[in-house]
Every structure is written in C-alpha cells, then in structure tokens.
C-alpha atoms as a PDB file:
ATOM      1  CA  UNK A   1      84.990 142.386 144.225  1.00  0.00           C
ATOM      2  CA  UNK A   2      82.514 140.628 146.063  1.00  0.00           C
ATOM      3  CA  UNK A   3      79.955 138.543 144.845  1.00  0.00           C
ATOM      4  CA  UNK A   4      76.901 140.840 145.024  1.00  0.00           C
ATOM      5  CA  UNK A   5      78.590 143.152 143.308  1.00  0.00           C
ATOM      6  CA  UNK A   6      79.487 140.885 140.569  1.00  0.00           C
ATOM      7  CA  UNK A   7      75.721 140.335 140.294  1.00  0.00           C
ATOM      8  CA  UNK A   8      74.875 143.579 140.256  1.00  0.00           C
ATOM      9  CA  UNK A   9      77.327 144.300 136.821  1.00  0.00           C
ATOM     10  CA  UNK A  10      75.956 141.177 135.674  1.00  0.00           C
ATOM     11  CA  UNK A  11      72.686 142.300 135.884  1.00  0.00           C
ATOM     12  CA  UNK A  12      73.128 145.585 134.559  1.00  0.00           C
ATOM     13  CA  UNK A  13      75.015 143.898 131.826  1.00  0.00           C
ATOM     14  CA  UNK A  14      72.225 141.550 130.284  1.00  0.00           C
ATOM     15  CA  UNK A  15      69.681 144.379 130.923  1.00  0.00           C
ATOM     16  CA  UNK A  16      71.727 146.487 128.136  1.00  0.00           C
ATOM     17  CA  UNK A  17      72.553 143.291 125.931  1.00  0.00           C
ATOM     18  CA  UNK A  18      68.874 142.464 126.107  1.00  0.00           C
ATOM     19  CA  UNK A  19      67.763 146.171 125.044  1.00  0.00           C
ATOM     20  CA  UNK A  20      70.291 145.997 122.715  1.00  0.00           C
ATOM     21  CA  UNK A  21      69.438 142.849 120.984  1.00  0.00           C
ATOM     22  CA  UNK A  22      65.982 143.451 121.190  1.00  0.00           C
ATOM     23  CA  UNK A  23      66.601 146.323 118.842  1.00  0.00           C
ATOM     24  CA  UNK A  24      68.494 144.554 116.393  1.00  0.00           C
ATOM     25  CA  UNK A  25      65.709 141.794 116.234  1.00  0.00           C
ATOM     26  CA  UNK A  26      62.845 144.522 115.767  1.00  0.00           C
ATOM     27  CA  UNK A  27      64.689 145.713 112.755  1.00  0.00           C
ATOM     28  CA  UNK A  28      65.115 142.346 111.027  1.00  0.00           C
ATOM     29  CA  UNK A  29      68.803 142.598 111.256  1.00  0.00           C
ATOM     30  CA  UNK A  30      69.123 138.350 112.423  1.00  0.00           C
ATOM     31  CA  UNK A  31      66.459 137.628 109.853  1.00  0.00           C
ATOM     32  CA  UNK A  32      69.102 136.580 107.372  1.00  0.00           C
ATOM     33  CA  UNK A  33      71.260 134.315 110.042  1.00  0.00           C
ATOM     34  CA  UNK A  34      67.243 133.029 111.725  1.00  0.00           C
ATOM     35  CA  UNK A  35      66.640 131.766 107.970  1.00  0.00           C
ATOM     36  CA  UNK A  36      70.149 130.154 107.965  1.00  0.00           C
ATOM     37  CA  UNK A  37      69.984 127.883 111.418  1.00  0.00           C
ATOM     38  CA  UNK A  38      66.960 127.062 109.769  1.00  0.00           C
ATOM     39  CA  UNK A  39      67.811 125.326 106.777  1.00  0.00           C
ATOM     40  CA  UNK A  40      70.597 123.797 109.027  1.00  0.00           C
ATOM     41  CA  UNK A  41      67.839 122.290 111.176  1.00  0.00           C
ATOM     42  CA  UNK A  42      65.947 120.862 108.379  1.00  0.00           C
ATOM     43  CA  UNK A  43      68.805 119.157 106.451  1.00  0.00           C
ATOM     44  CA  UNK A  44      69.915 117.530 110.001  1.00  0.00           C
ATOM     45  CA  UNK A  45      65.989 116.431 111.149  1.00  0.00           C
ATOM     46  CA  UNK A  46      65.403 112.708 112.049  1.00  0.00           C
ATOM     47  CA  UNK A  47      62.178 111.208 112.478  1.00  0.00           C
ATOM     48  CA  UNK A  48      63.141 109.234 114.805  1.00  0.00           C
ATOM     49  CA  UNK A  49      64.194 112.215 117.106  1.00  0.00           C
ATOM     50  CA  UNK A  50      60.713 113.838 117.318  1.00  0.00           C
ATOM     51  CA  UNK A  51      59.658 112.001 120.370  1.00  0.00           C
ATOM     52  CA  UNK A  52      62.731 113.073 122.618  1.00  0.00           C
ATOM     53  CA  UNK A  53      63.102 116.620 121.487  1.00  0.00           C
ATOM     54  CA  UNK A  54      59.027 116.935 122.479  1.00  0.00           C
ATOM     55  CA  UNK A  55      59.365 115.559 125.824  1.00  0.00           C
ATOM     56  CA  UNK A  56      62.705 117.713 126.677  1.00  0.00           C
ATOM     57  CA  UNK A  57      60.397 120.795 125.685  1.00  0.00           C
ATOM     58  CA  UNK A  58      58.231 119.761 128.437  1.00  0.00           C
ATOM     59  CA  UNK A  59      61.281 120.912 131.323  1.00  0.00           C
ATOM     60  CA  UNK A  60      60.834 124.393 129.791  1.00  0.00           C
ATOM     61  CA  UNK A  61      57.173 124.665 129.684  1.00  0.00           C
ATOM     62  CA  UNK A  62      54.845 126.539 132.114  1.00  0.00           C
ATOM     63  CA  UNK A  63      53.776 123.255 133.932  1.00  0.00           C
ATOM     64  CA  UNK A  64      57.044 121.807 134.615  1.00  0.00           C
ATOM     65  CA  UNK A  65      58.926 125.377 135.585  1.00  0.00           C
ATOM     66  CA  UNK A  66      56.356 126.726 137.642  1.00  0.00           C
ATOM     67  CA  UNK A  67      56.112 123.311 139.707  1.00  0.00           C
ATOM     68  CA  UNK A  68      59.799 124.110 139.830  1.00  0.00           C
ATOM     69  CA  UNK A  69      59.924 127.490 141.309  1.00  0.00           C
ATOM     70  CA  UNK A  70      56.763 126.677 143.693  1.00  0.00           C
ATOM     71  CA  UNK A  71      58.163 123.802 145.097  1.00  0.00           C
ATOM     72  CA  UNK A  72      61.199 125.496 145.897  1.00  0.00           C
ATOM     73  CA  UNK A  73      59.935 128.722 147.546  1.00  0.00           C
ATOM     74  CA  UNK A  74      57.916 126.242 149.468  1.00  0.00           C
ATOM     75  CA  UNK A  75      61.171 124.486 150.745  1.00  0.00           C
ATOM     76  CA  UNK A  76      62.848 127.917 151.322  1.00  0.00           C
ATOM     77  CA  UNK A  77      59.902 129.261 153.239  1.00  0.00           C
ATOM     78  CA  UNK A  78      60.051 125.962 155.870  1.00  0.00           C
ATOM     79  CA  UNK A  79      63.513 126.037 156.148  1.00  0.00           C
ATOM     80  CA  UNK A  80      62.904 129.143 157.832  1.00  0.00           C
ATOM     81  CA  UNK A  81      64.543 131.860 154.675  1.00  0.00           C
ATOM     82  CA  UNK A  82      61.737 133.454 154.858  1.00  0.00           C
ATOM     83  CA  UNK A  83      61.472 136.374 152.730  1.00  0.00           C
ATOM     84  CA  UNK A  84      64.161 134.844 150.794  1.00  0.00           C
ATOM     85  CA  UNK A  85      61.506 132.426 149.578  1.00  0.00           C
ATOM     86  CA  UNK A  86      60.637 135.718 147.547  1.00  0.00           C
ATOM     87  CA  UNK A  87      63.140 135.068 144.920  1.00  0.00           C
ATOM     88  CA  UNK A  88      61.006 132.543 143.276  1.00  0.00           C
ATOM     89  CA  UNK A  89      58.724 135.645 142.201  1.00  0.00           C
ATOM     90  CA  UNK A  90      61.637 136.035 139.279  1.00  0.00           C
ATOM     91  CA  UNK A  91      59.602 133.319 137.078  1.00  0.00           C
ATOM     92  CA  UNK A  92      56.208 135.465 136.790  1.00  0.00           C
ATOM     93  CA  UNK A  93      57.953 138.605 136.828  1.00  0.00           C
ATOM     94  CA  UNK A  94      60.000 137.192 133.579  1.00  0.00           C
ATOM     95  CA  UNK A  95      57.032 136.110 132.130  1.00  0.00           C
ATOM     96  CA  UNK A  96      54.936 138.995 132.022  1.00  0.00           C
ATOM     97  CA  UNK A  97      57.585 140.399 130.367  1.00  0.00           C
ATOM     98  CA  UNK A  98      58.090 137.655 127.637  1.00  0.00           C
ATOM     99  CA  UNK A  99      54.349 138.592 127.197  1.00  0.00           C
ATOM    100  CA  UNK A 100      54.612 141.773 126.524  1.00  0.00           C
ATOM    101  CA  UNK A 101      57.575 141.794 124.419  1.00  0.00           C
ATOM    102  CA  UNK A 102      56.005 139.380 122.216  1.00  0.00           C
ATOM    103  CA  UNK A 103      52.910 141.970 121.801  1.00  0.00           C
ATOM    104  CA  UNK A 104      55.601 144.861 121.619  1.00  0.00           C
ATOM    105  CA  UNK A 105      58.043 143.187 118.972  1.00  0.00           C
ATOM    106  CA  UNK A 106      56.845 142.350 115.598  1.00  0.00           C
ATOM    107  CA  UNK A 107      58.844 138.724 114.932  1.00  0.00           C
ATOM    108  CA  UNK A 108      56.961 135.820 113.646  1.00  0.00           C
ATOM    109  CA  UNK A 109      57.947 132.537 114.318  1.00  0.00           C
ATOM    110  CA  UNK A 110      58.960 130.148 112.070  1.00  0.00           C
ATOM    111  CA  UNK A 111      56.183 129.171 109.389  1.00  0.00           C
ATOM    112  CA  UNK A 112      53.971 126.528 110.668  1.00  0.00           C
ATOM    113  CA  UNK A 113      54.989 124.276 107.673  1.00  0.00           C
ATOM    114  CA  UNK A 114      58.488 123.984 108.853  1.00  0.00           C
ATOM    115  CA  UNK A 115      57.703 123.538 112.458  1.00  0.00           C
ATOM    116  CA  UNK A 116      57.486 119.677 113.802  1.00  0.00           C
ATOM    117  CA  UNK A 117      55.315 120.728 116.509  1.00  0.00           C
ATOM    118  CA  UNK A 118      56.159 121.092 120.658  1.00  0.00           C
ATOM    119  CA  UNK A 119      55.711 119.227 124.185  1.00  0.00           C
ATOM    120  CA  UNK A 120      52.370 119.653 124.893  1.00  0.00           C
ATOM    121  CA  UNK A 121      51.554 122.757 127.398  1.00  0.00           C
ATOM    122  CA  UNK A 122      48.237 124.859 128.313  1.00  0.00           C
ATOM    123  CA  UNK A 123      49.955 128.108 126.958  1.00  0.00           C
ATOM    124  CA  UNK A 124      48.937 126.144 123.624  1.00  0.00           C
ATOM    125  CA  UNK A 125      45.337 127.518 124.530  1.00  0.00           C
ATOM    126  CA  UNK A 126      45.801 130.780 124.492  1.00  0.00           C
ATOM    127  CA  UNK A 127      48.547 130.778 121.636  1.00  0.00           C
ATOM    128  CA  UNK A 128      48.287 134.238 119.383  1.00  0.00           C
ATOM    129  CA  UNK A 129      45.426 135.342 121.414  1.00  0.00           C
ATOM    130  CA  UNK A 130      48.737 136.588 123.940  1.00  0.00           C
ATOM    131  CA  UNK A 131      51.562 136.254 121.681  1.00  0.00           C
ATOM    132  CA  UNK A 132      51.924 137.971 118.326  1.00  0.00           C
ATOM    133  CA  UNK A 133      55.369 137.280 117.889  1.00  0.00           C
ATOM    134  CA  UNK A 134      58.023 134.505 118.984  1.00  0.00           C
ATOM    135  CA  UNK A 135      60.530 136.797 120.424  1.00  0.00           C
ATOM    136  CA  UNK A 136      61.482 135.754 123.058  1.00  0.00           C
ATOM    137  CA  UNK A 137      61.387 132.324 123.539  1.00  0.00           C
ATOM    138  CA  UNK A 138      59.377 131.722 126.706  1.00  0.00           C
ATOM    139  CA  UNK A 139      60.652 127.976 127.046  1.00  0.00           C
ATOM    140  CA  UNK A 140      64.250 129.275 127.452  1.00  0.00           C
ATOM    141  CA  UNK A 141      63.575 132.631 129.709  1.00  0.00           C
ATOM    142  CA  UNK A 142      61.673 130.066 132.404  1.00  0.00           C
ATOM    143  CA  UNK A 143      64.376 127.388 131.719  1.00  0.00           C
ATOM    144  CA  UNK A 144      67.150 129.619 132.633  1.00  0.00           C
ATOM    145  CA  UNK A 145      65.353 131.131 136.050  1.00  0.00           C
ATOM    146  CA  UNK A 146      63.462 127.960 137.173  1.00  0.00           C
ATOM    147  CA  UNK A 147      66.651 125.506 136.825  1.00  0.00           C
ATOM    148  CA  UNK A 148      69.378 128.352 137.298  1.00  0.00           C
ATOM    149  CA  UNK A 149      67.770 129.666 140.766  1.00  0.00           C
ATOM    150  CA  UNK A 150      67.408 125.787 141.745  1.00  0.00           C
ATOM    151  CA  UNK A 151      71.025 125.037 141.022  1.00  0.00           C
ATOM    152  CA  UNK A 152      72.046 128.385 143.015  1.00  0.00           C
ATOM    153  CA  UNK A 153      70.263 127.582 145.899  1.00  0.00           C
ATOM    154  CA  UNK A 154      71.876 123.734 145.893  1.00  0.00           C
ATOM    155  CA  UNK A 155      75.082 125.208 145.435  1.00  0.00           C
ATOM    156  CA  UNK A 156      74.440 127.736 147.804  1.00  0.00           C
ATOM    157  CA  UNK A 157      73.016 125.344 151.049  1.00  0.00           C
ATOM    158  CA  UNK A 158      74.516 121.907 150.403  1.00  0.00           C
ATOM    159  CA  UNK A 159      77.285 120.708 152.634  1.00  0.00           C
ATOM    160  CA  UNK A 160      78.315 117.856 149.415  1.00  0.00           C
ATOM    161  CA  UNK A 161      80.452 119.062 146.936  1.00  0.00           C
ATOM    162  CA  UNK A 162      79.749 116.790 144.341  1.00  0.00           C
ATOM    163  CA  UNK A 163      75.713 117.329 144.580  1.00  0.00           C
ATOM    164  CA  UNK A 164      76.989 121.440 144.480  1.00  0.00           C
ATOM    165  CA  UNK A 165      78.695 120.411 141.396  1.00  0.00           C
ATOM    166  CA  UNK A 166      75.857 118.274 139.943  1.00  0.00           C
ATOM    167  CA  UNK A 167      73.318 121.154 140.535  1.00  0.00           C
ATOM    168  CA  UNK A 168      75.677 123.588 138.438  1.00  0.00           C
ATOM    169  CA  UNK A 169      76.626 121.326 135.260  1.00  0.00           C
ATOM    170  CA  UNK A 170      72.947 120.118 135.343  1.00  0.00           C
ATOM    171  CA  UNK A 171      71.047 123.429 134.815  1.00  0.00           C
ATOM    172  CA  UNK A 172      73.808 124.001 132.355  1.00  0.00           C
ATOM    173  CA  UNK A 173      73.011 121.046 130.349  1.00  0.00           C
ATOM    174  CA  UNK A 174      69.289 121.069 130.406  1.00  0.00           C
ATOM    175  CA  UNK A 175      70.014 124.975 129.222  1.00  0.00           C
ATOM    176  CA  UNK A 176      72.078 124.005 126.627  1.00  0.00           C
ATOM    177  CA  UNK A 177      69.919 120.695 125.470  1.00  0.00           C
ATOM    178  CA  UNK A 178      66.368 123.022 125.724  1.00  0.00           C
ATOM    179  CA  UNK A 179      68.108 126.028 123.256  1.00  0.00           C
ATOM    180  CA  UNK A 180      69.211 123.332 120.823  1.00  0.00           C
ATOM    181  CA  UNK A 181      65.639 121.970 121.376  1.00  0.00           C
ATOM    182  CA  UNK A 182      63.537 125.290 120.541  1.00  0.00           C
ATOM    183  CA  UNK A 183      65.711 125.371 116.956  1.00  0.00           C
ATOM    184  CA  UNK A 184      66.027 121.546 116.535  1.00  0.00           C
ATOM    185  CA  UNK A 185      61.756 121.435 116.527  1.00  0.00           C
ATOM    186  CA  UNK A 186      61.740 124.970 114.546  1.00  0.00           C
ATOM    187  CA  UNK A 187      59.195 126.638 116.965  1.00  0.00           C
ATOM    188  CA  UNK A 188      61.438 129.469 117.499  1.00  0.00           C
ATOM    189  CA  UNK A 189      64.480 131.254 115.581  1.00  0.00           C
ATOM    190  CA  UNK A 190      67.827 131.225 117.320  1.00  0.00           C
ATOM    191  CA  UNK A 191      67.237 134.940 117.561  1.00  0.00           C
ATOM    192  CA  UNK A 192      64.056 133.981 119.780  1.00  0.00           C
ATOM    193  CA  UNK A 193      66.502 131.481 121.533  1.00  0.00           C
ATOM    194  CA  UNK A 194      69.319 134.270 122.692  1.00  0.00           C
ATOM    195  CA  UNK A 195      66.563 136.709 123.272  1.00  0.00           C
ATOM    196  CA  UNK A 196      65.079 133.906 125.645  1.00  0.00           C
ATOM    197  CA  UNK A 197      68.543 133.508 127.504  1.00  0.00           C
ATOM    198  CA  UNK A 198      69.188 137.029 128.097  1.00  0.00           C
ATOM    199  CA  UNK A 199      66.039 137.883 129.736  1.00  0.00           C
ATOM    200  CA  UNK A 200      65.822 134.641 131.601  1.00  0.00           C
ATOM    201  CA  UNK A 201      69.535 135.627 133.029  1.00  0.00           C
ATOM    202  CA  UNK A 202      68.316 139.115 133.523  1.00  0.00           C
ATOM    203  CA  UNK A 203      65.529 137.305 135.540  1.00  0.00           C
ATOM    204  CA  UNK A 204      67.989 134.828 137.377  1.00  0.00           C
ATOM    205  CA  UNK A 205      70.223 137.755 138.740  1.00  0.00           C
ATOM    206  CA  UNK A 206      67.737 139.680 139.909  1.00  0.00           C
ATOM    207  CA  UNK A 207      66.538 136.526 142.039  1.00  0.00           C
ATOM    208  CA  UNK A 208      70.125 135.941 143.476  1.00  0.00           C
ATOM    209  CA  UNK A 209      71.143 139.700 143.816  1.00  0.00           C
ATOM    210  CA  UNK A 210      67.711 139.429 146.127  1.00  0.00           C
ATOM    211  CA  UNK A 211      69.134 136.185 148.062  1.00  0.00           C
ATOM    212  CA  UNK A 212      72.901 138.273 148.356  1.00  0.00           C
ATOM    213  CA  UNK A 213      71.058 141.163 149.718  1.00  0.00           C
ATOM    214  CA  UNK A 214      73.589 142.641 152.308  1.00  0.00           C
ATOM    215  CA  UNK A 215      71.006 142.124 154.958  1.00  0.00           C
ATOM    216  CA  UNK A 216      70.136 138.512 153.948  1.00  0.00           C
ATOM    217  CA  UNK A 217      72.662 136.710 156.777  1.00  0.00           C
ATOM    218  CA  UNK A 218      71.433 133.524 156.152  1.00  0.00           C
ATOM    219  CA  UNK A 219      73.022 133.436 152.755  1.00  0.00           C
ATOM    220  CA  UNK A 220      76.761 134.713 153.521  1.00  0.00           C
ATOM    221  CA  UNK A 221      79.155 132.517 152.617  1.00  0.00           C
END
C-alpha cells in the first residue's frame, strides 16, 4: 500500500472517529470519566508546577503555532515547493473549525474555580465572545498540525537521520507533554483533549495527503 494511500484511510479514519466522538461528547456520555481525570488532577496539583505547565501552554497557543506554520510555508515557498507551501493552510482551516464546533457543541469547560489559569495568549480577548464551549481543545488541534507538519517536512527533506528522528519523537513529546498540560491546569476536560487530537490529526493528514499528491514530484521518496 503506498503511503498516500495510507493517508488517505487515515484521514478518512479520524474524520469518522471525530464525528463519532463528537456525538458522544454532545450527549454527555464522557461527563462522568471528564469529572473523574478531574479529581485526579486536583489530588496530584503542585504549586510549585504552575509556572512550567503555563509556559508549555504557550507552544500550543495561537502566537507560538501560527509563527510555526508561517515560518515554515515561508521556507517551503524559497526552497522552491511552491504550491506545496500550501499545506501550511491546514492550521486556519482547523481552526475555524475548532470555532465553530465550540459554538455548535454545548460542553462547558471546567468551572473556573478549579482551573489554575493558562499561558497567556490574545485568544484570551475574545474568550466566550467566540467560544461557548471547550470542546475541542484548540491548544491541542494547532499543537498536533503546527509541530506534526514541521516534523513531516524534517523527516521528509533532511539528508541526517538522527535530526529525521529528532523531528519525529519531538512533536511526539511536546504532543504528549501539551495534552497532559490542558488537564494538568484544568482548562479543558480530557474529552476536550481527544476531541483536540482527532481534529488536529484530521488537519495534519489533510496537509501531508496535499504534500503526497501524485503530482507533487518533489516529495517522492
């Protein structure tokens, strides 16, 4: 099978698991298991901790992902990819539709009592004005494109193995570290969390199944 095709099941995969989950979230069915991670969260809460966990939510917030995703189309586009520089699109196309999912769905986030607060972002301005729910997590659906296409295109281009290999387990890491983040604070339910990482893979294979385009030479293995 080769790997556009792959991409393509992949895609069509988390499209269905998203719709899916989506569902199950509208009808309150992870309310019971949201309230659960929770309480987990606030028995294991240090002090200490706050500091760290606010600056790692600054790698999944607007400023930091978009200066991502621009920087890299920019280095696509004069390395001569061209209209493979397009991919980068993936990030706003992903967040209009966190946006209107969180009008859509009806899921509050956690009480403000229980929250210790976030990295500090300009979405903070506009705040329920766009947003009436939590679901999904916006932090982890422009995590998972910004740092997923960045380690694909590394992995992709780069002639060193071990910087390939770097790229990979990095965006893995900082995916894994900002999910435990979104709970750890309690800004978002892990419900908000998987939403987050479906939609931000949806996003993330659309952007490569555009770079494996048949017609896109420059990327053939």
């Amino acid at each position: 099978m080769s790997a556009l095709r792959r991409t393509l099941l992949a895609f069509a995969a988390l499209a269905v698991a998203f719709m899916v989950f989506t569902a199950v979230v509208a009808a309150g069915t992870t309310h019971s298991l949201d309230v659960d991670v929770s309480h987990a969260m606030t028995q294991a809460w240090r002090p200490q901790l706050d500091l760290p966990f606010r600056a790692l939510a600054l790698f999944g917030g607007l400023e930091m992902t978009t200066l991502v995703v621009v920087l890299l189309g920019i280095w696509l586009w004069r390395h001569h990819f061209g209209i493979d520089s397009l991919a980068v699109l993936a990030l706003p196309v992903v967040v209009v539709l966190e946006v209107l999912y969180k009008r859509i769905i009806y899921h509050p986030a956690p009480p403000v009592v229980i929250q210790h607060g976030d990295g500090p972002s300009l979405t903070d301005l506009i705040g329920q004005s766009v947003a009436a729910s939590s679901f999904p997590s916006g932090h982890m659906v422009r995590t998972v494109v910004a740092y997923g296409l960045l380690a694909f295109v590394v992995a992709r281009l780069s002639e060193r193995r071990w910087l390939r290999w770097t790229a990979v387990i990095g965006a893995v890491i900082l995916i894994a570290a900002e999910s435990f983040d979104r709970v750890y604070l309690q800004v978002h339910w892990e419900s908000d969390v998987l939403g987050g990482l479906l939609l931000g893979g949806l996003g993330l294979a659309g952007a490569i199944i555009w770079l494996d385009r048949p017609w896109a030479a420059a990327w053939s293995d």
